[in-house]
Protein backbone atom coordinates (compact mmCIF):
# COMPACT_ATOMS: atom_id res chain seq x y z
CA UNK A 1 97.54 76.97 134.91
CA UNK A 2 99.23 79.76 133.24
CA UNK A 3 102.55 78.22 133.63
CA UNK A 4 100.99 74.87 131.82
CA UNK A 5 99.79 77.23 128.57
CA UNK A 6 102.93 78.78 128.45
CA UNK A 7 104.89 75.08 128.17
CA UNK A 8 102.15 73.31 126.17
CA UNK A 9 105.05 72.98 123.36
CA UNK A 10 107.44 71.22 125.36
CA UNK A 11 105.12 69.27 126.64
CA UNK A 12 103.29 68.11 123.45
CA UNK A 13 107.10 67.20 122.44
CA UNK A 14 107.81 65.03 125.05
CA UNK A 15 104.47 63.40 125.12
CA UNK A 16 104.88 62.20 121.22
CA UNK A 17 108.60 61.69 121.18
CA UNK A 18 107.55 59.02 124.36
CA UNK A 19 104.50 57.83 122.43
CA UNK A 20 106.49 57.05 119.27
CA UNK A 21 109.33 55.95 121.08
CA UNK A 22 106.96 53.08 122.51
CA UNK A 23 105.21 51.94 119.51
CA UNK A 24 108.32 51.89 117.20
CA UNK A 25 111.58 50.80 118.40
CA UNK A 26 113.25 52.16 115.25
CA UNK A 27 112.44 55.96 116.58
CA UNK A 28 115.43 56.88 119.01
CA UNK A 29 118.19 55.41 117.24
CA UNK A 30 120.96 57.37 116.18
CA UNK A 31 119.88 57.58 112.15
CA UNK A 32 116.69 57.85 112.68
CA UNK A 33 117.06 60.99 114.96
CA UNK A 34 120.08 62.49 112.43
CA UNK A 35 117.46 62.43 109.80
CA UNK A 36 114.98 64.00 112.21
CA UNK A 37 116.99 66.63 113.37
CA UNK A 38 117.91 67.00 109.40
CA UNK A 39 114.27 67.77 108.68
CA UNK A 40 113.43 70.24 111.35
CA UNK A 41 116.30 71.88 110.57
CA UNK A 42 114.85 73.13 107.49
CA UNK A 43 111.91 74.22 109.07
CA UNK A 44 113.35 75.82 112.02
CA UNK A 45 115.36 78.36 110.24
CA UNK A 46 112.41 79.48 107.94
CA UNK A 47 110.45 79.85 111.47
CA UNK A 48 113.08 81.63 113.23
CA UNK A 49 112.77 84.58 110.68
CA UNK A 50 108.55 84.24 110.19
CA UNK A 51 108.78 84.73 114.47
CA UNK A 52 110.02 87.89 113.88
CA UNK A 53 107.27 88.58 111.06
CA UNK A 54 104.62 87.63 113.34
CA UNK A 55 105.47 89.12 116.74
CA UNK A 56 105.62 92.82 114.59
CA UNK A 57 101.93 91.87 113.77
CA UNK A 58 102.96 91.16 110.18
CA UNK A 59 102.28 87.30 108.35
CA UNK A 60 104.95 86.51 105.45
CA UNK A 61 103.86 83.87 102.58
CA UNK A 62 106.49 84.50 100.46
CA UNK A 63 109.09 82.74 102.21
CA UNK A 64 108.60 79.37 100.28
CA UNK A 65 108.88 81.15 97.10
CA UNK A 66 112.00 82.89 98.16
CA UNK A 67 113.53 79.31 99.32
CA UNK A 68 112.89 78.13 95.43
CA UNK A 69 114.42 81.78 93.85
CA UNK A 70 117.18 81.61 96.57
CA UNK A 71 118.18 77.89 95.09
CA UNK A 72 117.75 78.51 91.50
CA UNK A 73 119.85 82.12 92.09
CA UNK A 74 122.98 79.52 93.56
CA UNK A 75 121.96 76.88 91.08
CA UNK A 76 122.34 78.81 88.61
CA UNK A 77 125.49 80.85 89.51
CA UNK A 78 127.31 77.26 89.92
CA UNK A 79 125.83 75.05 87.17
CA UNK A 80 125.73 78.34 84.36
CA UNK A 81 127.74 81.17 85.37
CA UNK A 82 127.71 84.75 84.58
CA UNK A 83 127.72 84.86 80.57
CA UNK A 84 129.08 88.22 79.52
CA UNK A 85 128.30 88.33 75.93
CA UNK A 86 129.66 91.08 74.84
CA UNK A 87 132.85 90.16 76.16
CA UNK A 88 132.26 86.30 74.91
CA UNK A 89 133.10 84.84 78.17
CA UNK A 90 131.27 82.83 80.98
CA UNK A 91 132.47 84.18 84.63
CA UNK A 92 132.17 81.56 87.44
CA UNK A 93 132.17 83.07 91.30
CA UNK A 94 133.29 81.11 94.20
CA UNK A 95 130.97 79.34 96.19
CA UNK A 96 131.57 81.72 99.13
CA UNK A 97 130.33 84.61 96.97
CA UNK A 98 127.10 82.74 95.16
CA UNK A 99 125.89 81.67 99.05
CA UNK A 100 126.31 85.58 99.53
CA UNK A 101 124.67 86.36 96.27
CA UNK A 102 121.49 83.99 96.90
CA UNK A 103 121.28 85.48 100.45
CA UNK A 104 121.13 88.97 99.64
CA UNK A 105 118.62 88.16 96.87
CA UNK A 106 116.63 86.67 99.74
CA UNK A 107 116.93 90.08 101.54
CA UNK A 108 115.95 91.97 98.52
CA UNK A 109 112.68 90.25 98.37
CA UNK A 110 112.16 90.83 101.65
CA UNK A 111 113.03 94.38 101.67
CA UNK A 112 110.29 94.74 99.19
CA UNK A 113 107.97 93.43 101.65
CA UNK A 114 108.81 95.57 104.14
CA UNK A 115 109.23 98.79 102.30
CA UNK A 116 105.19 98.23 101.22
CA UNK A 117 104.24 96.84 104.05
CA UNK A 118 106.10 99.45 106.50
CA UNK A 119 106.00 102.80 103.74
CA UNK A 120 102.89 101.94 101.88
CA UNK A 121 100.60 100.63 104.46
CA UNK A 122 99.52 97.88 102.56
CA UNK A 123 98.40 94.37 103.90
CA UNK A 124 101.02 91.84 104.97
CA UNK A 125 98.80 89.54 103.86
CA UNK A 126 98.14 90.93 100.36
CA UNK A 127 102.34 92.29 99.72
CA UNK A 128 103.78 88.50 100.71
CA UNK A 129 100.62 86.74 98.47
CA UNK A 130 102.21 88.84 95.51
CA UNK A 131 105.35 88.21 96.02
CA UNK A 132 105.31 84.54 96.58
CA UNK A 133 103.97 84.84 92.92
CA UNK A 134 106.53 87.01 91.77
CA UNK A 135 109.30 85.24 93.00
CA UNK A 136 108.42 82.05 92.04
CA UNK A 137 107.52 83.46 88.44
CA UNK A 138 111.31 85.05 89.01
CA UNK A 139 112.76 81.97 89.83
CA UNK A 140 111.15 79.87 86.72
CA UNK A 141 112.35 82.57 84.18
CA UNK A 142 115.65 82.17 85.87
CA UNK A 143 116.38 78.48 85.18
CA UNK A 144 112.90 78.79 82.05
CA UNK A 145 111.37 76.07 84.14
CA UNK A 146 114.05 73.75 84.21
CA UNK A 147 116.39 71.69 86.67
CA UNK A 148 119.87 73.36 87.32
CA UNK A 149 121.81 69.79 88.38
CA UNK A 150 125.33 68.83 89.07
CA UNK A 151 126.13 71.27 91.58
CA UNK A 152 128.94 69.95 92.54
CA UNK A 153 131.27 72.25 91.21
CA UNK A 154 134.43 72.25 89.23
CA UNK A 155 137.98 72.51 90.85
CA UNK A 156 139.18 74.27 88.21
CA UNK A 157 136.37 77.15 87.69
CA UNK A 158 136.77 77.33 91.91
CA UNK A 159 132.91 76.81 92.58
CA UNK A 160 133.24 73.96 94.52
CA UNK A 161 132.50 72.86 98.00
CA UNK A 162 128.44 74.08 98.15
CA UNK A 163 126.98 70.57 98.89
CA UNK A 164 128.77 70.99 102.25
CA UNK A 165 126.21 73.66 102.87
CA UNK A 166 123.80 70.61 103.29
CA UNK A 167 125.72 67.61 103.29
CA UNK A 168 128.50 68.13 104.92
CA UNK A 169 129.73 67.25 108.50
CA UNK A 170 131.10 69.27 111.79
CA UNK A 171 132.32 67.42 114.01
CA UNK A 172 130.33 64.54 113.25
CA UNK A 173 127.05 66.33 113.15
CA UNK A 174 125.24 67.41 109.60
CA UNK A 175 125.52 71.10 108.76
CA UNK A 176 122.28 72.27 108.79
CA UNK A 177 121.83 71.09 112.52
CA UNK A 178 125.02 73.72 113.32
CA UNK A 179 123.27 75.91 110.79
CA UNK A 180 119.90 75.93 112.91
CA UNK A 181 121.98 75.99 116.40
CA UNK A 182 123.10 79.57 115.06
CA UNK A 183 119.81 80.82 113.12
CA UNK A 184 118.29 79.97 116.74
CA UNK A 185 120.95 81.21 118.76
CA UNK A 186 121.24 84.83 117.03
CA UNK A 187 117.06 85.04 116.64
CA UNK A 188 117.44 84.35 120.57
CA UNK A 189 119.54 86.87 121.43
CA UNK A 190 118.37 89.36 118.88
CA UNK A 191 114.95 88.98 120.23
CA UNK A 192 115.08 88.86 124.50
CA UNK A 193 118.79 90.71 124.55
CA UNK A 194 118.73 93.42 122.33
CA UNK A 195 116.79 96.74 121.64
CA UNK A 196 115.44 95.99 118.51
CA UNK A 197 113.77 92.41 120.10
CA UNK A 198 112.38 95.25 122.32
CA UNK A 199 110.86 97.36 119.94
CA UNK A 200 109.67 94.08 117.48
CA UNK A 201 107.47 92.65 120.71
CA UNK A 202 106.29 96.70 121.15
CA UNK A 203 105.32 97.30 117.84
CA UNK A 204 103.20 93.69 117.44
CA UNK A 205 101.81 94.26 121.28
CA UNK A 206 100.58 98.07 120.37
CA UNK A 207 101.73 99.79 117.30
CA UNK A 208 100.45 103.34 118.38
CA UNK A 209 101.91 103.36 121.64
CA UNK A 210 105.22 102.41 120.13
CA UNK A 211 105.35 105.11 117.75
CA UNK A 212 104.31 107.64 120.44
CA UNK A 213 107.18 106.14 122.71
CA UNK A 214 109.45 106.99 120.07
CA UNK A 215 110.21 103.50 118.07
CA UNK A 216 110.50 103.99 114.90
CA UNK A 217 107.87 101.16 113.81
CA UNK A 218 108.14 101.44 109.62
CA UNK A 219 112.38 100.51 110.36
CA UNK A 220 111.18 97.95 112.35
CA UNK A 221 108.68 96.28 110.44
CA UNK A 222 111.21 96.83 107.31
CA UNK A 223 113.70 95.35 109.12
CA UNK A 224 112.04 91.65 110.13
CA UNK A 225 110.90 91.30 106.91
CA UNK A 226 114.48 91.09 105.75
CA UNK A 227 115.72 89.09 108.28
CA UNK A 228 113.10 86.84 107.17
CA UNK A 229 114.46 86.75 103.76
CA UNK A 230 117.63 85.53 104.51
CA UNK A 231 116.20 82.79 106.43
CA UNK A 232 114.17 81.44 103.47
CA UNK A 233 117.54 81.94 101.92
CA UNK A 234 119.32 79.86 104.03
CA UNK A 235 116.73 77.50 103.71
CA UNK A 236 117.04 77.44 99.92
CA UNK A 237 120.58 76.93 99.69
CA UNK A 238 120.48 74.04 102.15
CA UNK A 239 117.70 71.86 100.36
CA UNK A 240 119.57 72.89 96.78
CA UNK A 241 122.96 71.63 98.25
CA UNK A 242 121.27 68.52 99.97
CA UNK A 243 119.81 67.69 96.79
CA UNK A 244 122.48 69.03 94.30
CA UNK A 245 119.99 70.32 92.18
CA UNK A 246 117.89 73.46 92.28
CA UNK A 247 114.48 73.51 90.83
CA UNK A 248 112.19 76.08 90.47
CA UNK A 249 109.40 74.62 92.71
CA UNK A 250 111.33 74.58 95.50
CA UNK A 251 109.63 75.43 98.95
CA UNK A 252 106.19 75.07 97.75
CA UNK A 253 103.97 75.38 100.64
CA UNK A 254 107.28 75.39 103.23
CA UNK A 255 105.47 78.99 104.69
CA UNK A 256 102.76 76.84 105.95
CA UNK A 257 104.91 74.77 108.10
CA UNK A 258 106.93 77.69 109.29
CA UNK A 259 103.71 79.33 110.19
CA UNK A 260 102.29 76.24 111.79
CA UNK A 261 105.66 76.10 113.74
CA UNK A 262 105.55 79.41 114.48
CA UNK A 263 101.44 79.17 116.31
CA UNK A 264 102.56 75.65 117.60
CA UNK A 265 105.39 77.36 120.07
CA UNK A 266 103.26 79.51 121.36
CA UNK A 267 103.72 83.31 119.50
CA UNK A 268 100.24 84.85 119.26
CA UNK A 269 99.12 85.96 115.29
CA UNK A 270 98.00 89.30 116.82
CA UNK A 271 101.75 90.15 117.24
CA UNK A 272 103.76 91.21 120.38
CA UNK A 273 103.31 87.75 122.18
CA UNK A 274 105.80 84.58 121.53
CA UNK A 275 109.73 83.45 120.81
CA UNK A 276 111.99 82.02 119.22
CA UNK A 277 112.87 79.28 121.40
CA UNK A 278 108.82 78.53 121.43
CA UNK A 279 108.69 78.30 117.93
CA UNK A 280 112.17 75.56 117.54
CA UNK A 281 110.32 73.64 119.98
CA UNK A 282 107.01 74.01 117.33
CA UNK A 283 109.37 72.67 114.79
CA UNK A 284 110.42 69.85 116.52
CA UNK A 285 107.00 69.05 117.30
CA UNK A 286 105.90 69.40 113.86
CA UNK A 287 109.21 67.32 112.92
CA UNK A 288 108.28 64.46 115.14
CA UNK A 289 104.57 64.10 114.21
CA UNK A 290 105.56 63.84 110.95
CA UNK A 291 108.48 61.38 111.13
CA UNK A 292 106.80 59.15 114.53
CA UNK A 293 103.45 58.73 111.71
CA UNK A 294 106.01 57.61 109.04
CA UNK A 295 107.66 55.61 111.07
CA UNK A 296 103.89 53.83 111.96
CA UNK A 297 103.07 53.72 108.41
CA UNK A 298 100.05 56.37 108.54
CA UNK A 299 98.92 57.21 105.42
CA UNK A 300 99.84 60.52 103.86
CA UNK A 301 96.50 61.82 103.85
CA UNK A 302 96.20 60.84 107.31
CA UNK A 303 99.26 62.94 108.13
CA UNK A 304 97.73 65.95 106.63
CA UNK A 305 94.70 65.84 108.36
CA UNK A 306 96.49 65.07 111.86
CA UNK A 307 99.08 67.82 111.08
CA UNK A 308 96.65 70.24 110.98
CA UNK A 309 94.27 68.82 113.38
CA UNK A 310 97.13 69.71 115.89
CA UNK A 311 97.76 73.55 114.16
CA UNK A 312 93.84 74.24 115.21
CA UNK A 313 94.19 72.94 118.61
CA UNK A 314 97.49 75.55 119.19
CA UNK A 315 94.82 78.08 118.47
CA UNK A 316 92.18 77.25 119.99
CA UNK A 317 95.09 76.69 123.58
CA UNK A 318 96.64 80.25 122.48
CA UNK A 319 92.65 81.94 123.23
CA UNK A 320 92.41 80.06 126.13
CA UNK A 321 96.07 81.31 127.75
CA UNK A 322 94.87 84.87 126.89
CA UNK A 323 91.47 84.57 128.46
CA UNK A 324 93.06 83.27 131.41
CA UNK A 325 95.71 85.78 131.33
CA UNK A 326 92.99 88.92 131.04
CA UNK A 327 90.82 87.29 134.05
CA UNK A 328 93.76 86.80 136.26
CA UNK A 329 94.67 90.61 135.43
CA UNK A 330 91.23 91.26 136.15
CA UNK A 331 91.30 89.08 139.62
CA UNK A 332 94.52 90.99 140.48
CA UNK A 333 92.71 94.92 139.88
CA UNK A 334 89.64 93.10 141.92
């Protein structure tokens, strides 16, 4: 029974990819599963980093915002440049340095978070909410509510090359699949191989013991809050390059999805409990609902209430695994 909680993902996967796969021919062929793949792309990388969030014990509802400020920091950067008045001159970076640019301001957000989440003891809840505001607010004074477009580059200013970020090719397969192939790989091993995935699951399973045990839980839950920036980063340079256009409103309730994701593959809200593997499989799942009801021609509406029809239901299946956990530990002392 356990064992079937603890793969309720995979198996939720497999039983809609088969459903879908039955009632519309058009499901499993090669384009339709690029564009798929495409999609949860987007959303797994914003999930990886919100898994890390969440098994500390933390919640992070800025990372849409920062996917909109981490596009309009690159949009801008290509599209504007640096104007230097008082020199009279416009300086354009290359496209290597505004991708590093928009990822570090990404990290600065979330170093924010965690310095008054992890210094200041103040709610996850309550820090993210104000800085989903305040980034968004930063990203609209930015670009003063506007569209930065074209951005393609120029050859001769050297900015060129940053739609590959999200419409390019490897080896025949789009770059943000390779792009979520690494996010996942490195959240993977950061989490089950390394000391500091050691101390994140301590800290969200029992904060006090960890501290007594020596982890030093404020670098910790400083830490994933960073790492969560730069995955809303990521995620804001991909749909700006995709698009080749940064607006403002970009990522506008994406932390929902990565949440949803996140519950979906199986990592518990109270912290300590979960993975990242668990939550790409939520992603896909989330992924495939939405394109298999497209596909069918639900309605929109209909999608939204299904979508989170199916978020409730991961709940309500995570408090059932941990009742059945604590009375077969209770069996077992019996």
């Amino acid at each position: 029974m356990n064992l079937l909680f603890r793969l309720r993902a995979l198996i939720v996967l497999f039983a809609l990819a088969a459903s879908f796969a039955a009632m519309s021919p058009a499901f499993l062929t090669a384009g339709n599963l690029t564009i798929l793949v495409k999609h949860v792309a987007i959303n797994a990388i914003l999930a990886v980093g919100m898994t890390f969030v969440i098994l500390s014990g933390g919640i992070d509802l800025s990372v849409g915002s920062i996917v909109g400020l981490a596009g309009i920091v690159a949009g801008g950067l290509i599209h504007s440049g640096i104007v230097l008045r008082s020199f009279g001159v416009v300086v354009y970076l290359h496209t290597w340095l505004v991708i590093a640019i928009a990822l570090l301001a990404g990290a600065l957000v979330g170093a924010v978070n965690g310095s008054l989440v992890a210094w200041l003891n103040v709610a996850p809840f309550i820090v993210t909410l104000g800085t989903l505001y305040v980034a968004r607010g930063a990203a609209l004074l930015i670009s003063a509510g506007a569209t930065f477009p074209n951005l393609a580059g120029r050859p001769d200013l050297g900015n060129t090359g940053f739609l590959s970020v999200g419409a390019g090719t490897f080896l025949d397969l789009p770059v943000p699949i390779w792009l979520m192939l690494a996010f996942a790989a490195a959240g993977m091993f950061l989490a089950e191989r390394t000391p500091f995935g050691r101390r994140v699951y301590a800290v969200g399973g029992n904060e006090r013991a960890a501290e007594l045990s020596g982890v030093r839980v404020r670098r910790i839950k400083f830490t994933v809050y960073v790492i969560s920036g730069v995955c809303a980063a990521m995620v804001g340079l991909i749909v700006a390059a995709q698009l080749a256009a940064a607006h403002p409103a970009t990522g506008e309730t994406f932390e929902l999805n990565a949440i949803a994701a996140v519950v979906l593959g199986g990592t518990s809200l109270m912290g300590g409990r979960g993975s990242v593997a668990g939550t790409v499989i939520g992603a896909f799942v989330i992924g495939v609902l939405a394109d298999g009801l497209i596909l069918l021609g639900v309605s929109e509406f209909w999608q939204m209430v299904i979508k989170g029809t199916v978020i409730v239901l991961a709940v309500v299946l995570d408090q059932l695994q941990q009742r059945v956990a604590r009375r077969s530990a209770a069996a077992q002392k019996g």
